[in-house]
C-alpha atoms as a PDB file:
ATOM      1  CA  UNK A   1      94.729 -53.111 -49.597  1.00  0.00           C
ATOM      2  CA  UNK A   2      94.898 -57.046 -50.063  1.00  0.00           C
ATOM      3  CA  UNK A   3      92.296 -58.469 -52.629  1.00  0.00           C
ATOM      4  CA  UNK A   4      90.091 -61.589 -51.781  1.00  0.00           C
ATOM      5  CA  UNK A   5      92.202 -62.157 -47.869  1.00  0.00           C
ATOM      6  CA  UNK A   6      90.868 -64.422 -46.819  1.00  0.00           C
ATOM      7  CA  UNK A   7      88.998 -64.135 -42.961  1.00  0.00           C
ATOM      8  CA  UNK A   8      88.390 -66.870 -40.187  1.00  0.00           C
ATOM      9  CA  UNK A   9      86.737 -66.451 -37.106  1.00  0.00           C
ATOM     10  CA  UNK A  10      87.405 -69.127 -34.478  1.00  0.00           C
ATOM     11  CA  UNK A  11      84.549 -69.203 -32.167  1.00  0.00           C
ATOM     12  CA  UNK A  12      83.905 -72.167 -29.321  1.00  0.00           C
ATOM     13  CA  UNK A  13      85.033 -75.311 -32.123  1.00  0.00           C
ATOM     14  CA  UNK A  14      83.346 -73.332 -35.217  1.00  0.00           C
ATOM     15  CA  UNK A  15      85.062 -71.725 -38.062  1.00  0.00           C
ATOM     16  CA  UNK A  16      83.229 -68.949 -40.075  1.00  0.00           C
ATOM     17  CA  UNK A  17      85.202 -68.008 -43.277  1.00  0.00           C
ATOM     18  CA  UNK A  18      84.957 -64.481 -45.055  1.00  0.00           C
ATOM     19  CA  UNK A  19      86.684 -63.023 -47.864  1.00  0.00           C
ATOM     20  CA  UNK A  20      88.201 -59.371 -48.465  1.00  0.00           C
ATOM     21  CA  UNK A  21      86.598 -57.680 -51.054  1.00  0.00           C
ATOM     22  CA  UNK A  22      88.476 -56.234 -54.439  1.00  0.00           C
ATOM     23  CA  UNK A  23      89.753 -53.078 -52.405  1.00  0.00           C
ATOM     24  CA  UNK A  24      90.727 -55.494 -48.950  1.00  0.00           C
ATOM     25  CA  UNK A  25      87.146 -54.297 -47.497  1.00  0.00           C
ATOM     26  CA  UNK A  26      85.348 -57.296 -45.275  1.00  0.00           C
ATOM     27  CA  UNK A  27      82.188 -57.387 -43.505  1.00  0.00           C
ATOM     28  CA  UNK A  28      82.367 -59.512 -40.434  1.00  0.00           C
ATOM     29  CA  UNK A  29      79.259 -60.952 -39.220  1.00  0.00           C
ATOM     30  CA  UNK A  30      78.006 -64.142 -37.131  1.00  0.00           C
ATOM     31  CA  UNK A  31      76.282 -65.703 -34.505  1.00  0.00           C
ATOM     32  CA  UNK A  32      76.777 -66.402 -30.624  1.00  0.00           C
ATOM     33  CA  UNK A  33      80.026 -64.609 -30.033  1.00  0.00           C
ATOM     34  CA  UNK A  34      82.016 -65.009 -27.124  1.00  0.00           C
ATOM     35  CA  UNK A  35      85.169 -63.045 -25.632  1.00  0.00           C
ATOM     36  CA  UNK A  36      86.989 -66.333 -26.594  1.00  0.00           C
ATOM     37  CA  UNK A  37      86.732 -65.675 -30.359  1.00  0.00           C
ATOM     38  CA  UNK A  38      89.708 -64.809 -32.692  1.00  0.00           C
ATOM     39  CA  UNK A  39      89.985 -63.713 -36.030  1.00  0.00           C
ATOM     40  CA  UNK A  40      93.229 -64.759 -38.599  1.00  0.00           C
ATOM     41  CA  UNK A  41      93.651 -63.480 -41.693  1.00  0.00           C
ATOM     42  CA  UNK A  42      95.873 -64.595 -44.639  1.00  0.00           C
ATOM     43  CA  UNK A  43      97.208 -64.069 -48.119  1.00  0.00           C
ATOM     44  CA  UNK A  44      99.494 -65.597 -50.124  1.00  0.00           C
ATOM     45  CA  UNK A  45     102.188 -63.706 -50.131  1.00  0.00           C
ATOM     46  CA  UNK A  46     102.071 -62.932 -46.777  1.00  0.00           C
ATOM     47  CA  UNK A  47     102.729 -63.919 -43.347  1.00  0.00           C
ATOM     48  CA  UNK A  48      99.170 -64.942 -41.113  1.00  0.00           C
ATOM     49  CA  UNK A  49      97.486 -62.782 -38.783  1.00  0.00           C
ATOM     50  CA  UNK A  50      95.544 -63.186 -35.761  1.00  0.00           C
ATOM     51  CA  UNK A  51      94.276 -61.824 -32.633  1.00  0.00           C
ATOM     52  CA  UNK A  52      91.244 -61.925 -30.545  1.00  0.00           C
ATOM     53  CA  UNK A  53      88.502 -60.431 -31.858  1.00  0.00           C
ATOM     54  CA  UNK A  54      87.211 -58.179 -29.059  1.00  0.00           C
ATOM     55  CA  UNK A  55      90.183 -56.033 -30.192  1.00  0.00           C
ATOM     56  CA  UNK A  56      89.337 -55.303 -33.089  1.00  0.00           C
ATOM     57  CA  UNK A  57      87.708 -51.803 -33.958  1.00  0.00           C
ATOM     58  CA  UNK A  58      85.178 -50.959 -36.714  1.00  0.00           C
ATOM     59  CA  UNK A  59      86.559 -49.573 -39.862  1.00  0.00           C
ATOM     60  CA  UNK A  60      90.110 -50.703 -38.232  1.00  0.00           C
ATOM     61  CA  UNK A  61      93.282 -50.962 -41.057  1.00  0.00           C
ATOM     62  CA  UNK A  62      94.711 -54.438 -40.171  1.00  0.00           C
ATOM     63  CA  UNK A  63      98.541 -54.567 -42.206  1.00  0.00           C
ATOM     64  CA  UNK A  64      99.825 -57.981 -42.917  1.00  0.00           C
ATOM     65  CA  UNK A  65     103.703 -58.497 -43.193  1.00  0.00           C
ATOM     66  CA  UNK A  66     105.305 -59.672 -46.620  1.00  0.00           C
ATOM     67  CA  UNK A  67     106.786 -63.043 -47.035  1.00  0.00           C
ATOM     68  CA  UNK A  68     106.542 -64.238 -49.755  1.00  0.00           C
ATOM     69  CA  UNK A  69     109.878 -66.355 -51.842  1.00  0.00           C
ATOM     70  CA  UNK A  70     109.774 -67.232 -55.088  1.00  0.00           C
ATOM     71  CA  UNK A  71     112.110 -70.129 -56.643  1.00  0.00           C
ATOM     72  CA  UNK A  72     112.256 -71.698 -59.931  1.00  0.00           C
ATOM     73  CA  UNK A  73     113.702 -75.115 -60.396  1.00  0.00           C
ATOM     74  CA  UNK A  74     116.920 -75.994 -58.164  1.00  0.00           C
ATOM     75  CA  UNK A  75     119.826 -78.163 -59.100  1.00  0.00           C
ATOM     76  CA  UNK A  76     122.429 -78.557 -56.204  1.00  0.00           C
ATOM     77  CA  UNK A  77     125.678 -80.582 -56.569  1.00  0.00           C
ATOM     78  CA  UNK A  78     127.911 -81.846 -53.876  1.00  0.00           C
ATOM     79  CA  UNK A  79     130.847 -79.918 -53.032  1.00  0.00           C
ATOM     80  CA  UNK A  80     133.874 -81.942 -54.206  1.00  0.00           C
ATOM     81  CA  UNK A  81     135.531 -82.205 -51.016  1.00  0.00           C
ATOM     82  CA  UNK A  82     132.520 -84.227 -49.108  1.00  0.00           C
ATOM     83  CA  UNK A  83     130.314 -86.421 -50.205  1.00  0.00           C
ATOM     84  CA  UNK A  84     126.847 -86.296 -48.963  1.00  0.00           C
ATOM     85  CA  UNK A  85     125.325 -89.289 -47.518  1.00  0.00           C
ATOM     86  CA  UNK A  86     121.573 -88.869 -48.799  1.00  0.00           C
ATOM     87  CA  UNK A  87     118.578 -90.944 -49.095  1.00  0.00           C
ATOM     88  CA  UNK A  88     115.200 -90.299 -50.981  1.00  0.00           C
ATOM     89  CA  UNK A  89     112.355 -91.492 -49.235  1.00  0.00           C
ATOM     90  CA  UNK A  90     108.933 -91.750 -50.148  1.00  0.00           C
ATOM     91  CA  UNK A  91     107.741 -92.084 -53.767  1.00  0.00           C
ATOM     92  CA  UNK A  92     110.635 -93.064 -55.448  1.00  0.00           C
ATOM     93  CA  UNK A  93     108.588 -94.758 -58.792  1.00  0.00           C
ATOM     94  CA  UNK A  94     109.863 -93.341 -62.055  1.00  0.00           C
ATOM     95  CA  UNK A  95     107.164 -92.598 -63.689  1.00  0.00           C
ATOM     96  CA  UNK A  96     103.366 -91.313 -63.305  1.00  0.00           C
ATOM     97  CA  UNK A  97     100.626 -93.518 -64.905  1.00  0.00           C
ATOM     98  CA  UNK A  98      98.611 -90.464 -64.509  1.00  0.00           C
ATOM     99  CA  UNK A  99      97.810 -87.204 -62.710  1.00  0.00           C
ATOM    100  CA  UNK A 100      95.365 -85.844 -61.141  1.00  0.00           C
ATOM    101  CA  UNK A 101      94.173 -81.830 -60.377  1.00  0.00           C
ATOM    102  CA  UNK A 102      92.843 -80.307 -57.534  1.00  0.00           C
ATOM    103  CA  UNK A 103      90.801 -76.875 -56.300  1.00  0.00           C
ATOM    104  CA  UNK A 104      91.788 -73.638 -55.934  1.00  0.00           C
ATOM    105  CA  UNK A 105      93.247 -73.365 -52.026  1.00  0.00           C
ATOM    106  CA  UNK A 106      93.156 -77.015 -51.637  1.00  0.00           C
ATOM    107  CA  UNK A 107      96.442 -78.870 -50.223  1.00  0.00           C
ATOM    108  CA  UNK A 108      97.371 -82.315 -51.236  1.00  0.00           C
ATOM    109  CA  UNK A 109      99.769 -84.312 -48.987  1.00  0.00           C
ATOM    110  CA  UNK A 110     101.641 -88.030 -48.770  1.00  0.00           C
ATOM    111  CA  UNK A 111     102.774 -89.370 -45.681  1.00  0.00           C
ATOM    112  CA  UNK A 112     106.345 -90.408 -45.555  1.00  0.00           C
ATOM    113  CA  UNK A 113     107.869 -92.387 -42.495  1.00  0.00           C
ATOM    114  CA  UNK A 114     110.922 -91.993 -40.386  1.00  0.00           C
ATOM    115  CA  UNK A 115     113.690 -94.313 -41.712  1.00  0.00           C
ATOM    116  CA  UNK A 116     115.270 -95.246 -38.919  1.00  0.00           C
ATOM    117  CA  UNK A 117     117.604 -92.677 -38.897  1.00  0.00           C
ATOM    118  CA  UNK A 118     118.487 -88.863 -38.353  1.00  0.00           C
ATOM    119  CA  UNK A 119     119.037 -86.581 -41.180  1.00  0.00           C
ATOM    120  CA  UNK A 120     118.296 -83.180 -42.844  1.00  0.00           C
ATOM    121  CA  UNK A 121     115.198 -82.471 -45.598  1.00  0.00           C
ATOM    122  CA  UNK A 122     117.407 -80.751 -48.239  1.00  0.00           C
ATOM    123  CA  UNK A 123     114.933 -81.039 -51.455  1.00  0.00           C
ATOM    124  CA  UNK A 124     111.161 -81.974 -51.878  1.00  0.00           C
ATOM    125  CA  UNK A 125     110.332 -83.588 -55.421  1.00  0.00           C
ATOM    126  CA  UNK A 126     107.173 -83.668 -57.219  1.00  0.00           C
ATOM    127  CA  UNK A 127     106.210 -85.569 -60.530  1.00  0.00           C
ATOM    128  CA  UNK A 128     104.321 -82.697 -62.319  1.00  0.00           C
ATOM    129  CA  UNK A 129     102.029 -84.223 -64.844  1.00  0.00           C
ATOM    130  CA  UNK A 130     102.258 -82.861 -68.139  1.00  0.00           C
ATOM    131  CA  UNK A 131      99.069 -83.939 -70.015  1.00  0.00           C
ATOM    132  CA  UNK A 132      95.481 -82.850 -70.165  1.00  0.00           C
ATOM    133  CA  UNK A 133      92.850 -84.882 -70.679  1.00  0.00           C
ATOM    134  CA  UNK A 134      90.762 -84.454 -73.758  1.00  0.00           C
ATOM    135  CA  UNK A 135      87.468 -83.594 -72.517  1.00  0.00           C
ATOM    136  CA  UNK A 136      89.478 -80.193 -70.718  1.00  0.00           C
ATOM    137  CA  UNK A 137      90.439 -79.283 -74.037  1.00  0.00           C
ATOM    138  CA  UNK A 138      94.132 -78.707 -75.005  1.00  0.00           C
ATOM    139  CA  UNK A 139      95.734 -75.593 -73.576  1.00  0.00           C
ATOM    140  CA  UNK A 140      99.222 -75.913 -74.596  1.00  0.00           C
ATOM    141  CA  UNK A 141     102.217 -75.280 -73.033  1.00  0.00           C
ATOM    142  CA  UNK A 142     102.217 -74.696 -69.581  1.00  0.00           C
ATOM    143  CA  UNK A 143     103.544 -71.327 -68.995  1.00  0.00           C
ATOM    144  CA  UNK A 144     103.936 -71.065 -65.350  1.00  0.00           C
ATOM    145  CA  UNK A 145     102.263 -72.963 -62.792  1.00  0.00           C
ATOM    146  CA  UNK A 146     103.129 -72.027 -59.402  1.00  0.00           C
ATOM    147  CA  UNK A 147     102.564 -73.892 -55.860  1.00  0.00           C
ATOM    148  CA  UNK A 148     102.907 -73.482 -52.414  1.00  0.00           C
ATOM    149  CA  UNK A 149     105.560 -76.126 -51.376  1.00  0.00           C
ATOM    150  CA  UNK A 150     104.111 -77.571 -47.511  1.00  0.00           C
ATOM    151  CA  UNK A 151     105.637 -79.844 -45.358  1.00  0.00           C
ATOM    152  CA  UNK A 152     104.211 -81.374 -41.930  1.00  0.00           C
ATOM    153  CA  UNK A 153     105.149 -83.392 -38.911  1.00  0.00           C
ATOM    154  CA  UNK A 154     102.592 -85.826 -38.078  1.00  0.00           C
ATOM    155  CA  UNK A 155     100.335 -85.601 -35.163  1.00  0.00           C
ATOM    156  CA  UNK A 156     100.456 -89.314 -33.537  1.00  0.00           C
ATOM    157  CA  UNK A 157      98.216 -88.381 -31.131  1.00  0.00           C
ATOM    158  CA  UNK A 158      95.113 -87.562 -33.144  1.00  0.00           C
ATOM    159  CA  UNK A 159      96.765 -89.204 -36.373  1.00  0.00           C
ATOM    160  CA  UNK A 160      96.167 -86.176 -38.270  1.00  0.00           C
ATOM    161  CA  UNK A 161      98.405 -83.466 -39.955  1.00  0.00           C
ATOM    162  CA  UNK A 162     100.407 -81.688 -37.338  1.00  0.00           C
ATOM    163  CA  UNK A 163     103.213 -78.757 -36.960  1.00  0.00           C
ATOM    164  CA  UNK A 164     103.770 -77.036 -40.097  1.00  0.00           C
ATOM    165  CA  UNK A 165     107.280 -77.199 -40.409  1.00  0.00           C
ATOM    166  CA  UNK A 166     108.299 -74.453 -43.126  1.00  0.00           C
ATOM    167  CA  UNK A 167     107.783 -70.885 -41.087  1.00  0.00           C
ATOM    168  CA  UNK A 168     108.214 -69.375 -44.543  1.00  0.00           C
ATOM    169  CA  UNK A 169     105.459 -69.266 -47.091  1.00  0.00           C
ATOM    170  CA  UNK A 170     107.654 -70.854 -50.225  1.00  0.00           C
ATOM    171  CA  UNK A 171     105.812 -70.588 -53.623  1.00  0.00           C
ATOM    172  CA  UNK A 172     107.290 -72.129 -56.600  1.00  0.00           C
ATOM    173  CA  UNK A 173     106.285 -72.556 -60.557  1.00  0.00           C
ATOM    174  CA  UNK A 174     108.004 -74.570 -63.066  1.00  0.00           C
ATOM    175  CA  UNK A 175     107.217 -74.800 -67.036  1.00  0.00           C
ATOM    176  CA  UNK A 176     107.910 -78.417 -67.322  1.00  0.00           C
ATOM    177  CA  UNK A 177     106.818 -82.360 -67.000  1.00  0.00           C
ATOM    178  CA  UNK A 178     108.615 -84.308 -64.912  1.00  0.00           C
ATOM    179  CA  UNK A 179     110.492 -84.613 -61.604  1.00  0.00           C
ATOM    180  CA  UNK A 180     110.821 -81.002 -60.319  1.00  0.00           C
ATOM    181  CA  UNK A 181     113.396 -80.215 -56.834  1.00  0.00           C
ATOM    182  CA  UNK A 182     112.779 -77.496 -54.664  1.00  0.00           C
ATOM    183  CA  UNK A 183     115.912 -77.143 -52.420  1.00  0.00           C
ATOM    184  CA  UNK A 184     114.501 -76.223 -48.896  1.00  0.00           C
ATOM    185  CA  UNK A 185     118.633 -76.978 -47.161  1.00  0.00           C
ATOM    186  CA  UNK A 186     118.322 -73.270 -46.224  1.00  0.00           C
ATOM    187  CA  UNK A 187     115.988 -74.433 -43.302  1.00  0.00           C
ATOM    188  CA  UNK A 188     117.843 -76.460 -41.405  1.00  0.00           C
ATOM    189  CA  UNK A 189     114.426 -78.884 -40.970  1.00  0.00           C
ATOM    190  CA  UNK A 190     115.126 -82.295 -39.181  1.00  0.00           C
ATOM    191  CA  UNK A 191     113.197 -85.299 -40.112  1.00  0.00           C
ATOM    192  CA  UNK A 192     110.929 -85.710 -37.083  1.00  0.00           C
ATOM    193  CA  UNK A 193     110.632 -89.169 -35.464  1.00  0.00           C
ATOM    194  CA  UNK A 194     106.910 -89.369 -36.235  1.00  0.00           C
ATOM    195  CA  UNK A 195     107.472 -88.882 -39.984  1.00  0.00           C
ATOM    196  CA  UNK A 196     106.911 -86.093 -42.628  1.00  0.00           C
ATOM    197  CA  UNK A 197     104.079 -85.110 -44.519  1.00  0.00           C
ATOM    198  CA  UNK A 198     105.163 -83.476 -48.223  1.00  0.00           C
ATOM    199  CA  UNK A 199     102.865 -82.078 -50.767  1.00  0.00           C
ATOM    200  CA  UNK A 200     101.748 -79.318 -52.300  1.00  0.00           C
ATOM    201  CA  UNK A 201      99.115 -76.346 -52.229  1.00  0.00           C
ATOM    202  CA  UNK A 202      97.306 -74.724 -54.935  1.00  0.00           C
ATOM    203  CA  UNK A 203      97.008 -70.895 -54.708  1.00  0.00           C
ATOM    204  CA  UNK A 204      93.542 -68.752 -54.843  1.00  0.00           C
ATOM    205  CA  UNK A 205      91.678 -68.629 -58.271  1.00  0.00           C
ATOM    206  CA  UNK A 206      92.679 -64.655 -57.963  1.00  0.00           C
ATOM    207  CA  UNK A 207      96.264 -65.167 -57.466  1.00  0.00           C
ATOM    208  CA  UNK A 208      95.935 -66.906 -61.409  1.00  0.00           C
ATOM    209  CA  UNK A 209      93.722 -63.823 -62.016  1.00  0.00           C
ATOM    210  CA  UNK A 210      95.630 -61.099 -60.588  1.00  0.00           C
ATOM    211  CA  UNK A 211      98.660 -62.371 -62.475  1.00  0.00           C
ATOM    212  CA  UNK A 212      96.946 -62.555 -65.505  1.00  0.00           C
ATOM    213  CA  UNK A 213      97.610 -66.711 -66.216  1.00  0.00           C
ATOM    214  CA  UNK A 214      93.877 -68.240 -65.289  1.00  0.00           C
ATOM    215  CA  UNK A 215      93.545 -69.034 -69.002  1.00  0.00           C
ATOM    216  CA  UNK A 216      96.682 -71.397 -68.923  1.00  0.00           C
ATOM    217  CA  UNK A 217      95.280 -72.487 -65.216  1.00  0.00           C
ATOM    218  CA  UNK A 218      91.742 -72.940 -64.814  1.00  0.00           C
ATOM    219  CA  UNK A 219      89.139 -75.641 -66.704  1.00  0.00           C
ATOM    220  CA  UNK A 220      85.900 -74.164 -67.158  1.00  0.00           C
ATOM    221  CA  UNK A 221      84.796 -77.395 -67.893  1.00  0.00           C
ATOM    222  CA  UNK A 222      82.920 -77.878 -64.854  1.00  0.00           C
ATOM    223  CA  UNK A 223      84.339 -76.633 -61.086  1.00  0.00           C
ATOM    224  CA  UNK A 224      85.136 -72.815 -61.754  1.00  0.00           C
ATOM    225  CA  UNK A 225      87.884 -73.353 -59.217  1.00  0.00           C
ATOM    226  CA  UNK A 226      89.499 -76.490 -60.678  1.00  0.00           C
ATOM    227  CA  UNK A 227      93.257 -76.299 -62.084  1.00  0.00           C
ATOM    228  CA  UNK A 228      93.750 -77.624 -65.178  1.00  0.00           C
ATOM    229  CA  UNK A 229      97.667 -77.049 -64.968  1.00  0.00           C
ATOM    230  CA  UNK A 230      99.060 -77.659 -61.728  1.00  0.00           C
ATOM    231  CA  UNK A 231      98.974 -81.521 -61.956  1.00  0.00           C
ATOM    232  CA  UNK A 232     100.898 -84.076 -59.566  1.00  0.00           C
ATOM    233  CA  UNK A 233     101.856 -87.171 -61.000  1.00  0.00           C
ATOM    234  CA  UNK A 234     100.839 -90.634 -59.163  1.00  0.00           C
ATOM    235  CA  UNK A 235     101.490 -94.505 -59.366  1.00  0.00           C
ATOM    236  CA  UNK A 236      99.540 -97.425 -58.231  1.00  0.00           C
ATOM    237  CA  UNK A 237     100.256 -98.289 -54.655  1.00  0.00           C
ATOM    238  CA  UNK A 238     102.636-101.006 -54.306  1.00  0.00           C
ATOM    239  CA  UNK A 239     101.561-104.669 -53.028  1.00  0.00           C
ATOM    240  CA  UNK A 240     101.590-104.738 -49.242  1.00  0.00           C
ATOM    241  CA  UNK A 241     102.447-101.027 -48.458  1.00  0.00           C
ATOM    242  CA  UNK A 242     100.347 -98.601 -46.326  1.00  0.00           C
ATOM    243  CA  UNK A 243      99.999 -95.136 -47.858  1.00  0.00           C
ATOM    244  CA  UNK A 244      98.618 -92.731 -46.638  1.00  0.00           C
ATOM    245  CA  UNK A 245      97.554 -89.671 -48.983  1.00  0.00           C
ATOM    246  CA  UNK A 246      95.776 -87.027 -47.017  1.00  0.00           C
ATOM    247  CA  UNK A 247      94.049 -83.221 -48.392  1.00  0.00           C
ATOM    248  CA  UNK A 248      93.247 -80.617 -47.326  1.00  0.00           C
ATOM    249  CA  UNK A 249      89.570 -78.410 -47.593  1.00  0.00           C
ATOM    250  CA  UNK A 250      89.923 -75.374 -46.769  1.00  0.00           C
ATOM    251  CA  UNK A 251      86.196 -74.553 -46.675  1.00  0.00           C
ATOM    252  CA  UNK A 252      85.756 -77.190 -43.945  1.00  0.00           C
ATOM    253  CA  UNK A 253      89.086 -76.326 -42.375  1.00  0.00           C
ATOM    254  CA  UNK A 254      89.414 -79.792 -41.874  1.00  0.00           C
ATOM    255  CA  UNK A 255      91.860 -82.873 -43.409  1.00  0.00           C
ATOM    256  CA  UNK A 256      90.784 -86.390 -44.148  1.00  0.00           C
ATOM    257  CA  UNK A 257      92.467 -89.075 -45.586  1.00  0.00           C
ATOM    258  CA  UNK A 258      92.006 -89.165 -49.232  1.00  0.00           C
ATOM    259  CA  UNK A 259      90.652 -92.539 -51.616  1.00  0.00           C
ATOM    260  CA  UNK A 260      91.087 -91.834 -55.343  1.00  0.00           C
ATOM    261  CA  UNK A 261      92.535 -92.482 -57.572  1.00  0.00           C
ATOM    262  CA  UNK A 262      91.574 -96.025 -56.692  1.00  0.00           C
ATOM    263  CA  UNK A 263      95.080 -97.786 -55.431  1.00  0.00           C
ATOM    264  CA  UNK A 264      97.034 -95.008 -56.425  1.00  0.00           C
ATOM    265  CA  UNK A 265      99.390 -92.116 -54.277  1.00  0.00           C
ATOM    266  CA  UNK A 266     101.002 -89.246 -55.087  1.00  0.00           C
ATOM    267  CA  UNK A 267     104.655 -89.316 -56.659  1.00  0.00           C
ATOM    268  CA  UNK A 268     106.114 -87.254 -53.764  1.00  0.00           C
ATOM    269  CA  UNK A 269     109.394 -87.565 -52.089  1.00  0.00           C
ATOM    270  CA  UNK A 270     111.998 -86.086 -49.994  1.00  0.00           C
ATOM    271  CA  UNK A 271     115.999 -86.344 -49.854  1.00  0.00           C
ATOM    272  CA  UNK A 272     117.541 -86.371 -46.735  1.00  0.00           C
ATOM    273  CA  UNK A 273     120.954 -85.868 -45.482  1.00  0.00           C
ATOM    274  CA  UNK A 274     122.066 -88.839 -42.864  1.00  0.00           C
ATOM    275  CA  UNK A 275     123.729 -87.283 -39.958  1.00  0.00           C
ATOM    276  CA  UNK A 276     127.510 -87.475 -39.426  1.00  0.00           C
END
């Protein structure tokens, strides 16, 4: 029994999105279907699951495998012996002149070139914004404020957001302002020729609920689904660069390039390793 999984049905170019009920329960029901169709379904906190949907049977029990890691903030130091060759590429600025929030499920992205050579992704950084503006009303210290970590190849053919390149889903929280490092070494994950795209995804509304920290997390100030807490920090965009800062709807199942704040990107980056 998974609360609020959430269903898609892939039929002919169309997505129709459903959502499991409070004891995992979901009602599937649409138009035109054809043998073609499939059906995923996915939780945080666990791996996805799909097949087509001409095998599935009424009333059937469909069991989705854990995997799920939690990680609080990282510090890694070189070994002694070696000394890392490592670059940090991407948003490298500082400080945040401000931060912005997003909705529940949405994923937030910044594009980050090759640099001309190979090398290893061992830690993505965020700036996590640490103030609230007035008009959401104070709520203190941030408690916990957890995040899917994502990462992406780019798709140069379609210039869109390609391969997902963490198999794992990694979910992390931190307390504090600030740069925050999540070490993802473990993974082994090259920096692809076409470039990386690094950012961040915020979790259902009922993962907050079910864990008992929407008060800390959610604005009821006007989108019921709109965090409060998990902020990302960004800079103005500097004089003859090309950014490109991309989200993510999930009720469209679509991404598009993304305008506001005016002149401004996200303060992601990414250290890499340089190969020996």
């Amino acid at each position: 029994m998974i609360p609020s999984a959430h269903v898609r049905v892939f039929s002919d170019g169309r997505v129709f999105l459903f959502a499991a009920d409070a004891k995992g329960r979901v009602n599937i029901e649409y138009s035109s279907s054809l043998a073609s169709d499939s059906v995923q379904v996915t939780s945080v906190g666990y791996k996805p699951f799909r097949l087509l949907c001409s095998e599935l049977k009424k009333n059937e029990n469909i069991v989705l495998e854990s995997g799920n890691y939690f990680l609080g903030e990282v510090v890694v130091k070189t070994e002694k012996s070696r000394k890392r060759k490592t670059m940090k590429l991407g948003n490298t600025d500082l400080f945040a002149l401000g931060a912005g929030r997003g909705m529940a499920n949405f994923q937030y992205v910044l594009y980050i070139p090759y640099s001309m050579y190979a090398g290893t992704v061992l830690k993505v950084r965020y700036y996590m914004g640490s103030i609230v503006a007035d008009r959401f009303k104070s709520i203190g210290t941030f408690k916990n404020r957890p995040f899917r970590v994502r990462l992406y190849e780019k798709d140069t053919l379609n210039n869109t957001v390609g391969r997902d390149m963490l198999d794992d889903i990694l979910i992390v929280s931190t307390d504090k302002g600030g740069w925050f490092e999540v070490d993802v070494s473990q993974y082994g994950l090259e920096m692809p020729r076409q470039g990386v795209f690094a950012g961040f995804e915020i979790l259902t509304k009922e993962y907050y609920t079910n864990r008992e920290i929407t008060k800390e997390l959610m604005s009821t100030f006007d989108e019921e689904n709109s965090t409060n807490s998990v902020l990302i920090g960004w800079t103005h965009q500097k004089k003859g660069t090309l950014i490109e800062k991309w989200r993510y709807n999930p009720f469209a199942d679509k991404w598009s390039q993304e305008d506001g704040p005016p002149d401004s990107y996200y303060l992601i980056n990414i250290e890499v390793e340089k190969d020996d």
